[in-house]
Protein backbone atom coordinates (compact mmCIF):
# COMPACT_ATOMS: atom_id res chain seq x y z
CA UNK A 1 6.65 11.36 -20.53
CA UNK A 2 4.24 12.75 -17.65
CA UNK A 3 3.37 16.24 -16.69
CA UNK A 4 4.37 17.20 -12.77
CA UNK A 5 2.02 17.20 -9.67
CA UNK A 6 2.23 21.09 -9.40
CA UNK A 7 1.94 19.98 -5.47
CA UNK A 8 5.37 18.73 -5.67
CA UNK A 9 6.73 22.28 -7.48
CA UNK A 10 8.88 23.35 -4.63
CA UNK A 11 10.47 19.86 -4.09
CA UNK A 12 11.10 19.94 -8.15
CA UNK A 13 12.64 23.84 -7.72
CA UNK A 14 15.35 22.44 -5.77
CA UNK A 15 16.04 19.28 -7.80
CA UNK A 16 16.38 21.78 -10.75
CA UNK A 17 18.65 24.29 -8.81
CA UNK A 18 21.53 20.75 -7.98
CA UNK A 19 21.42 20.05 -11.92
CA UNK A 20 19.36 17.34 -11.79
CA UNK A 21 15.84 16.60 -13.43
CA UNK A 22 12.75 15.85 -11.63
CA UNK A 23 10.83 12.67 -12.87
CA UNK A 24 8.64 9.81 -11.48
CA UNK A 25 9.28 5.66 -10.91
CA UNK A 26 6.83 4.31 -13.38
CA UNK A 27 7.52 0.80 -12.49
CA UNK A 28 10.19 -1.49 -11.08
CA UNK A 29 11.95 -4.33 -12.05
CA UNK A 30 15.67 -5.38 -11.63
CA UNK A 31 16.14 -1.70 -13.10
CA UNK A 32 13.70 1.59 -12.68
CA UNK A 33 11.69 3.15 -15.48
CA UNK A 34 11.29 7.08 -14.71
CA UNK A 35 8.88 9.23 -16.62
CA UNK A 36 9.93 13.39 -17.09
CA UNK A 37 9.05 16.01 -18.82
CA UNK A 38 11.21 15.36 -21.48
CA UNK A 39 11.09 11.63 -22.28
CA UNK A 40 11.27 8.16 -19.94
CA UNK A 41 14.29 6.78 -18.93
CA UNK A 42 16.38 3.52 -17.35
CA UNK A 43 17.59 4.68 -14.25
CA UNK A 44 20.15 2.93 -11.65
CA UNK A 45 20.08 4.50 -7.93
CA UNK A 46 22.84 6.51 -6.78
CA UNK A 47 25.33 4.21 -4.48
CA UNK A 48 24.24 6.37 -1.41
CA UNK A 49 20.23 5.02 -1.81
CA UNK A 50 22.03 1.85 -2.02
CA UNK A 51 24.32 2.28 1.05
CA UNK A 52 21.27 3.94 2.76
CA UNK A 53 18.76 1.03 2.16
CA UNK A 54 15.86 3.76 1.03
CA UNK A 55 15.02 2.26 -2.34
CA UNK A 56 12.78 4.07 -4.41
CA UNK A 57 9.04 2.93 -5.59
CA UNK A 58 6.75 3.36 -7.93
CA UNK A 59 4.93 6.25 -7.42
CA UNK A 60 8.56 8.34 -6.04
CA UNK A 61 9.43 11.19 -7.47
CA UNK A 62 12.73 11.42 -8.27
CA UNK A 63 16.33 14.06 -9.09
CA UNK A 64 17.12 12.38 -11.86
CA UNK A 65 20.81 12.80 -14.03
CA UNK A 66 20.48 11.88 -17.51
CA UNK A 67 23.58 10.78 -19.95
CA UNK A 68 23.99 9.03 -22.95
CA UNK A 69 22.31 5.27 -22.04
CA UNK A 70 20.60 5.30 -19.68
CA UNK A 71 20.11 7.60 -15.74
CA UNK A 72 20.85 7.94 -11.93
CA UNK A 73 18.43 8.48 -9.70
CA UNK A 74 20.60 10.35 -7.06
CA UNK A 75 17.46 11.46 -4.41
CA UNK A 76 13.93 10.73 -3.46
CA UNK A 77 11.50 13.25 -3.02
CA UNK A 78 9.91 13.38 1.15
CA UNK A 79 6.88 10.59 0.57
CA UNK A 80 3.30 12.74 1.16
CA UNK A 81 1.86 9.03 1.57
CA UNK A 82 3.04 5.34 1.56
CA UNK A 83 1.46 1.76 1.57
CA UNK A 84 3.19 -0.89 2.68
CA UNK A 85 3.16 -4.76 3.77
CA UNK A 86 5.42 -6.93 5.47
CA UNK A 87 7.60 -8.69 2.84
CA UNK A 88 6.01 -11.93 1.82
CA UNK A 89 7.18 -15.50 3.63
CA UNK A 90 9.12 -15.01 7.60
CA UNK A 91 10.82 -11.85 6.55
CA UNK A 92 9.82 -9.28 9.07
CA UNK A 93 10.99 -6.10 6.42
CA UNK A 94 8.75 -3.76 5.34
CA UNK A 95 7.60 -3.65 1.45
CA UNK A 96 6.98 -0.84 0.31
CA UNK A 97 3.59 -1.22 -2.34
CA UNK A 98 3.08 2.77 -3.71
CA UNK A 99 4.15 6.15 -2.67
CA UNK A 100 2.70 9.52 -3.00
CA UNK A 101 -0.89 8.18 -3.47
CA UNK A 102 -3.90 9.70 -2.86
CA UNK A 103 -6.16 7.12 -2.97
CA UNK A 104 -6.04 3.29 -2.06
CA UNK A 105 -8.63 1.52 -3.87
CA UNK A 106 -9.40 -1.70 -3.14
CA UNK A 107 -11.15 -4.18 -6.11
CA UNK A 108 -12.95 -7.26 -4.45
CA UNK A 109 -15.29 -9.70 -6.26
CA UNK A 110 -18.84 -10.32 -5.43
CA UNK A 111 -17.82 -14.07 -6.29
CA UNK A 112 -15.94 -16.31 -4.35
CA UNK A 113 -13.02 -13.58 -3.94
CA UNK A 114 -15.38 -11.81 -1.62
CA UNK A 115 -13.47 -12.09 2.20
CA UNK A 116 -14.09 -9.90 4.98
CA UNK A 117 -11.00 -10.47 6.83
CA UNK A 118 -8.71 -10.13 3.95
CA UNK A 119 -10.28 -6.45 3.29
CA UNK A 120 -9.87 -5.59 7.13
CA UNK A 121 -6.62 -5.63 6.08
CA UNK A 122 -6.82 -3.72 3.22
CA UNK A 123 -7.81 -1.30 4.99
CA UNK A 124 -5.96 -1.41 7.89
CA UNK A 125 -2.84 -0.75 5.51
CA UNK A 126 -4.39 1.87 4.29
CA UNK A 127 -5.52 3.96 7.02
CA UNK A 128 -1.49 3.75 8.33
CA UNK A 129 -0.43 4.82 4.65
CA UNK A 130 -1.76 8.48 5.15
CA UNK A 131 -4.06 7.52 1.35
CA UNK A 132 -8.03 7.84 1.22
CA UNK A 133 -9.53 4.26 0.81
CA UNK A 134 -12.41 3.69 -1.86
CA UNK A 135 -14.02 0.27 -1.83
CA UNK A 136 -15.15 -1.31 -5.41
CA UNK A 137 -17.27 -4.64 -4.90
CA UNK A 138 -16.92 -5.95 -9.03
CA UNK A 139 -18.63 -8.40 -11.07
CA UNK A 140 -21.97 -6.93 -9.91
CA UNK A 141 -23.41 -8.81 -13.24
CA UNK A 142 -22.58 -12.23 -11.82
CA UNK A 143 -24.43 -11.54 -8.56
CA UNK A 144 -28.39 -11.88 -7.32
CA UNK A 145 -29.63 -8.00 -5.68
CA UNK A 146 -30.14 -9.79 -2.62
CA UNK A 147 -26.94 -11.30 -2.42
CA UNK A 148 -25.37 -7.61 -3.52
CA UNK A 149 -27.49 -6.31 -0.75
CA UNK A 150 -26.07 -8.40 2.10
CA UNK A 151 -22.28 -7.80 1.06
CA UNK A 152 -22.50 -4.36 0.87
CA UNK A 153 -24.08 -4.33 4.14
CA UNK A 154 -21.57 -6.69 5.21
CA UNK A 155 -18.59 -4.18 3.41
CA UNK A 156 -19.96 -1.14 5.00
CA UNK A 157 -19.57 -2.48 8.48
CA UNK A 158 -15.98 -3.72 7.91
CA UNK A 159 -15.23 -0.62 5.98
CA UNK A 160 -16.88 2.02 8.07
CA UNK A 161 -16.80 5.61 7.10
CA UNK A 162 -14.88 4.59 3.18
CA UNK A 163 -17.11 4.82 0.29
CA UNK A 164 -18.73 1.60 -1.49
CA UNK A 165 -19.16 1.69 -4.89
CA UNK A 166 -20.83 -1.58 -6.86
CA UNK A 167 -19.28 -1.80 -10.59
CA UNK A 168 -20.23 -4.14 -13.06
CA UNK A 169 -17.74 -4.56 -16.40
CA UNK A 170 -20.68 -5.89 -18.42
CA UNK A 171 -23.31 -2.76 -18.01
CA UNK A 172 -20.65 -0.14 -16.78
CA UNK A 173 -22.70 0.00 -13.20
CA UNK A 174 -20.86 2.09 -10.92
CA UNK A 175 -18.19 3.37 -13.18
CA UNK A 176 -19.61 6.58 -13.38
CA UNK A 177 -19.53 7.10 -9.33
CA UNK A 178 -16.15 6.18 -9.48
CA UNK A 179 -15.38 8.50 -12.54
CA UNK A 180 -16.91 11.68 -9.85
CA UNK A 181 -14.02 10.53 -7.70
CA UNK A 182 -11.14 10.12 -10.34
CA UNK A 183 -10.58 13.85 -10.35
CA UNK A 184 -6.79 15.08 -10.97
CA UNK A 185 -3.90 16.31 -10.01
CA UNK A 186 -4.37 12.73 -8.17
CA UNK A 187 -2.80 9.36 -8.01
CA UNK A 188 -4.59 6.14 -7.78
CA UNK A 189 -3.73 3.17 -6.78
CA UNK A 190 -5.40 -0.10 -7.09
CA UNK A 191 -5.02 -3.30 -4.50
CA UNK A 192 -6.58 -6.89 -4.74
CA UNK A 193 -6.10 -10.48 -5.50
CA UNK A 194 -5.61 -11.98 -8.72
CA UNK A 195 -8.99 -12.13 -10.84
CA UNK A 196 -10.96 -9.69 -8.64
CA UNK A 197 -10.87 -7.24 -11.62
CA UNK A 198 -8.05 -4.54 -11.45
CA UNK A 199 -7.01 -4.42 -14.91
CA UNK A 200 -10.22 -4.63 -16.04
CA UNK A 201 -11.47 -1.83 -13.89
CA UNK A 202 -8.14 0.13 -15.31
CA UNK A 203 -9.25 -0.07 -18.76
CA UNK A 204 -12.76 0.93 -18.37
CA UNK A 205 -11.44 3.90 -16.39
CA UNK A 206 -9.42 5.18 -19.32
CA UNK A 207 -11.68 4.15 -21.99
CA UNK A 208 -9.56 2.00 -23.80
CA UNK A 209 -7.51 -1.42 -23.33
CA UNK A 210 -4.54 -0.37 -21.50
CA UNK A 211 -4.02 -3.17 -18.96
CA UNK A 212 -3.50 -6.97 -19.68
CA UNK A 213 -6.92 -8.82 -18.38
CA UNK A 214 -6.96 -12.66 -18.16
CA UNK A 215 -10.10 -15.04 -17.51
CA UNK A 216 -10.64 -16.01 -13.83
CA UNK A 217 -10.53 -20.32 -13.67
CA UNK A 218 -13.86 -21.92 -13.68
CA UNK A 219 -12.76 -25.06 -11.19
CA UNK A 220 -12.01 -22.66 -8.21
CA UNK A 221 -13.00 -18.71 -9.53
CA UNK A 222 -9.19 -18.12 -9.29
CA UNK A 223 -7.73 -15.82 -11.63
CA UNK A 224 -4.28 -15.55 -12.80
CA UNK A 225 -1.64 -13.20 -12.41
CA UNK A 226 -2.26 -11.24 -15.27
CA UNK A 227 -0.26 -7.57 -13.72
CA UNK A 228 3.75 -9.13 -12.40
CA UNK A 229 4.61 -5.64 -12.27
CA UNK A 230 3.92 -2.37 -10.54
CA UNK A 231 3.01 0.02 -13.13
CA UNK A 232 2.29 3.87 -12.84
CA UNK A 233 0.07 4.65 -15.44
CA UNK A 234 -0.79 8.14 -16.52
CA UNK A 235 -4.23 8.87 -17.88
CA UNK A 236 -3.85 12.30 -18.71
CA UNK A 237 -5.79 15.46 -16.61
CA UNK A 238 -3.21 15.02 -14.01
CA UNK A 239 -4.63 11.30 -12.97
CA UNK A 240 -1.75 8.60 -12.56
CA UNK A 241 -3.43 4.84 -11.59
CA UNK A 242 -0.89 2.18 -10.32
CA UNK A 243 -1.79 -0.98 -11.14
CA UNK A 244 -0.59 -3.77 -8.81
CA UNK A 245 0.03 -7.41 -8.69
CA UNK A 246 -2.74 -9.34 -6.99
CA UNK A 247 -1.44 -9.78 -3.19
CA UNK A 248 -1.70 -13.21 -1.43
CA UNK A 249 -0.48 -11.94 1.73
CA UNK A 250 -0.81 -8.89 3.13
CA UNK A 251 0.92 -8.26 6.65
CA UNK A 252 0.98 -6.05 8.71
CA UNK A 253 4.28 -3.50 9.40
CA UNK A 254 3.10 -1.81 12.59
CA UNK A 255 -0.47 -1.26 14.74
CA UNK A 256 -0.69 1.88 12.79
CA UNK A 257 -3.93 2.17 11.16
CA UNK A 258 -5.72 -0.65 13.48
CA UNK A 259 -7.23 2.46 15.22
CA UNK A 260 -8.76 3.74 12.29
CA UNK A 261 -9.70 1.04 10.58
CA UNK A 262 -11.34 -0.55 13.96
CA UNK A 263 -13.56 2.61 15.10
CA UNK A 264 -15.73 0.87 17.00
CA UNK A 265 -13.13 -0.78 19.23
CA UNK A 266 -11.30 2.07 19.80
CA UNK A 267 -14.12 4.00 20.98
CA UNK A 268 -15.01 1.09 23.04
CA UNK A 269 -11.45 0.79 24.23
CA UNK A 270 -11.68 4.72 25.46
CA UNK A 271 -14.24 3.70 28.25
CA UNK A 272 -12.14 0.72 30.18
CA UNK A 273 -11.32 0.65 33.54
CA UNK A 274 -7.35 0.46 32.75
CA UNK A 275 -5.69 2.44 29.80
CA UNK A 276 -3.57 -0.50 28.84
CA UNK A 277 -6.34 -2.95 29.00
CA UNK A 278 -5.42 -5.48 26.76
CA UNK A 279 -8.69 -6.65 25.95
CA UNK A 280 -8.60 -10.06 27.12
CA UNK A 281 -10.58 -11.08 30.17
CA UNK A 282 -9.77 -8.10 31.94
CA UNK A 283 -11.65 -6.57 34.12
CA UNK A 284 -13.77 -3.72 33.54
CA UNK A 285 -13.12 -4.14 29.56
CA UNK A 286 -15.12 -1.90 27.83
CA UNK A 287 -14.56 -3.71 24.50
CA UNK A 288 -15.55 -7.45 25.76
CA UNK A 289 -18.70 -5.77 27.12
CA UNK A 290 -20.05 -4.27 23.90
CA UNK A 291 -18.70 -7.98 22.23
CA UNK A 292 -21.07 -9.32 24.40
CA UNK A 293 -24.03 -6.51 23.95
CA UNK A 294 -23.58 -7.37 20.24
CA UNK A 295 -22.43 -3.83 19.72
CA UNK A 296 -19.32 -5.25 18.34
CA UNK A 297 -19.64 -8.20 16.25
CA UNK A 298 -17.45 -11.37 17.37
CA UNK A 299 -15.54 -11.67 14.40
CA UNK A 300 -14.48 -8.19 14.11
CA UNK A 301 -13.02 -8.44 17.78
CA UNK A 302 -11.21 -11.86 16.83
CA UNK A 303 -9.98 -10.03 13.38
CA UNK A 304 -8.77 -7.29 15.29
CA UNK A 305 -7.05 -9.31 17.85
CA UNK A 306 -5.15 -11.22 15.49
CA UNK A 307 -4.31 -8.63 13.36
CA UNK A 308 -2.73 -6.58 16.74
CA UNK A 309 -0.65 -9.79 17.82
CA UNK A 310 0.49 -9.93 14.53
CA UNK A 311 1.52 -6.37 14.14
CA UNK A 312 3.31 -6.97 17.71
CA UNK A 313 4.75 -9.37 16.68
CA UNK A 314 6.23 -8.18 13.85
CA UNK A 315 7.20 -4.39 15.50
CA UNK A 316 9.27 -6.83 18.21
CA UNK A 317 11.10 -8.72 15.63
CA UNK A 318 12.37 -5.32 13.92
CA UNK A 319 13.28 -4.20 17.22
CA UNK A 320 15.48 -7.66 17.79
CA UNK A 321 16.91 -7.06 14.15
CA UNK A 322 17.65 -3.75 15.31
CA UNK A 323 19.36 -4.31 18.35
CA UNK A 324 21.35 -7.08 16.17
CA UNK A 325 22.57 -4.33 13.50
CA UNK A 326 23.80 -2.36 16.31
CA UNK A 327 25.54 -4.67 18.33
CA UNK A 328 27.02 -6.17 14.89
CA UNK A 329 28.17 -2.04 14.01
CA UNK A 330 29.56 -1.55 17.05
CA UNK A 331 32.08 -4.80 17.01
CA UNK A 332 32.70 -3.40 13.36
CA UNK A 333 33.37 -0.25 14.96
CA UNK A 334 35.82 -2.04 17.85
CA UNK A 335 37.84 -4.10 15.70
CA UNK A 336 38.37 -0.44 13.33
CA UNK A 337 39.42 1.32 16.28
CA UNK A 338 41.81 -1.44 17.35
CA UNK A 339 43.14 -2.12 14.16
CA UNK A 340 43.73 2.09 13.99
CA UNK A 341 45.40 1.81 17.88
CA UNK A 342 47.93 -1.24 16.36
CA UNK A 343 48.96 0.31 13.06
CA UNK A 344 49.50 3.59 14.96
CA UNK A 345 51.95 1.90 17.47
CA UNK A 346 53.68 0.25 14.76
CA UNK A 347 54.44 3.94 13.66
């Protein structure tokens, strides 16, 4: 069962008025689990989601019909907010992650899992998802103060304008910030690699062990997969955390969110000489300049760089896959026509 984001009431007014019942994906398999009012169900989409390719996710709210074994989910509720990656391996689809979140918050070690670039695009992602970030630097306890010093700096630069917050399992450190933050009706969802301390960080949130936690190896400070599947949990007081699998890859979909999560280029970019400088040895760059005035560190230029090839690269291989589904409908849409033309001069 789960109680209704009141922000969603007029959206669930109109599921109620077509006979169906509003409820929520709690978590995704080869079927759906959706959480009501009045119990949780098994749910199936509707052919049309099918036929239409919009899937729901966890995190969706839902029309849901109810019989005897199990549900449909015949419609998706408009998404307030939605992170996604590019699917994992050449694919260039889009994944979708979580949907109607209000934060993003992203668990990273202070021990080997610490990487700058990977959390660039964390929160690149999340700045395109329409979600508030919140950065949680665990295993504080395993850590020197100097060293905690220096990565936090280090975070803060790559994660400008998101708060930091330090958390320790062992002493609690940091929990309590957080806790000022976990304020409902809100939904939460957490992001990070295996062993960076997600589930962990779930069940000292709610108090109690909730989520499965495993031990991180000692040979290479790797942990396992201890979440395989999204789950929405609800903690009560209107707070809902998803807890996710930890992500090896995370692509990019688009060059949304670059902007925002790369302030200090795109200020920079504002003041060059041409408006679609591309930022390589052109002249008059504005960005290049401040690389070299050390205004703009070198590896957030080269991080940024890659990451907007990438995204191009990715936006022009959807729009080659488009132009393929097109061309393929209309030759569907020929041979229909002809086939109609024959039959009717057969007539």
């Amino acid at each position: 069962m789960i109680s209704l984001d009141p922000r969603f009431e007029e959206d669930f007014k109109k599921i109620r008025d077509s006979g169906f019942e509003p409820g929520r994906v709690v978590s995704q398999t080869v079927t759906y689990e959706v959480a009501t009012e009045s119990g949780d169900y098994t749910a199936q989409p509707a052919g049309k989601l099918l036929f239409s390719g919009m899937l729901p996710a966890v995190g969706d709210w839902v029309a849901l019909q109810v019989y005897e074994g199990g549900a449909i989910i015949h419609d998706i509720v408009p998404r307030k907010t939605v992170i996604m990656r590019k699917s994992v391996g050449k694919s260039s689809a889009d994944q979708v992650i979580a949907a109607n979140l209000d934060y993003a918050v992203v668990v990273m070690g202070l021990d080997s899992n610490f990487n700058l670039r990977r959390l660039e695009r964390y929160t690149t992602i999340i700045a395109a998802s329409g979600a508030k970030g919140i950065i949680v630097l665990s295993k504080a306890d395993l850590a020197d103060p100097e060293e905690i010093k220096l990565k936090v700096d280090h975070t803060i630069a790559c994660a400008p304008g998101l708060p930091v917050i330090v958390w320790s399992d062992a002493d609690k450190r940091g929990l309590e910030e957080l806790m000022a933050i976990l304020r409902g009706p809100a939904t939460f969802c957490l992001l990070g690699s295996s062993g960076a301390g997600k589930s962990t960080l779930i069940n000292a949130i709610a108090g109690k062990p909730i989520a499965r936690t495993g031990a991180v190896r000692t040979s290479d400070e790797k942990g396992k997969h201890t979440t395989t599947v999204r789950t929405l949990i609800s903690l009560g007081n209107g707070i809902d955390l998803i807890d996710n699998p930890g992500m090896r890859e995370i692509g990019l979909t688009s060059e949304e969110g670059l902007s925002d999560a790369f302030p200090e280029i795109t200020q920079a970019a504002a003041e060059c000489k041409f408006q679609d400088c591309t930022h390589e040895n052109e002249p008059g760059c504005a960005v290049e300049l401040a690389v070299q005035e050390g205004r703009i560190t070198a590896e957030r230029f080269a991080s940024y760089m890659r990451l907007l090839h990438e995204s191009r690269t990715i936006e022009s291989m959807k729009s080659e896959r488009g132009r393929q589904k097109k061309k393929q409908n209309e030759k569907t849409l020929a041979k229909m026509i002809r086939a109609r033309l024959k039959d009717k001069g057969r007539s």
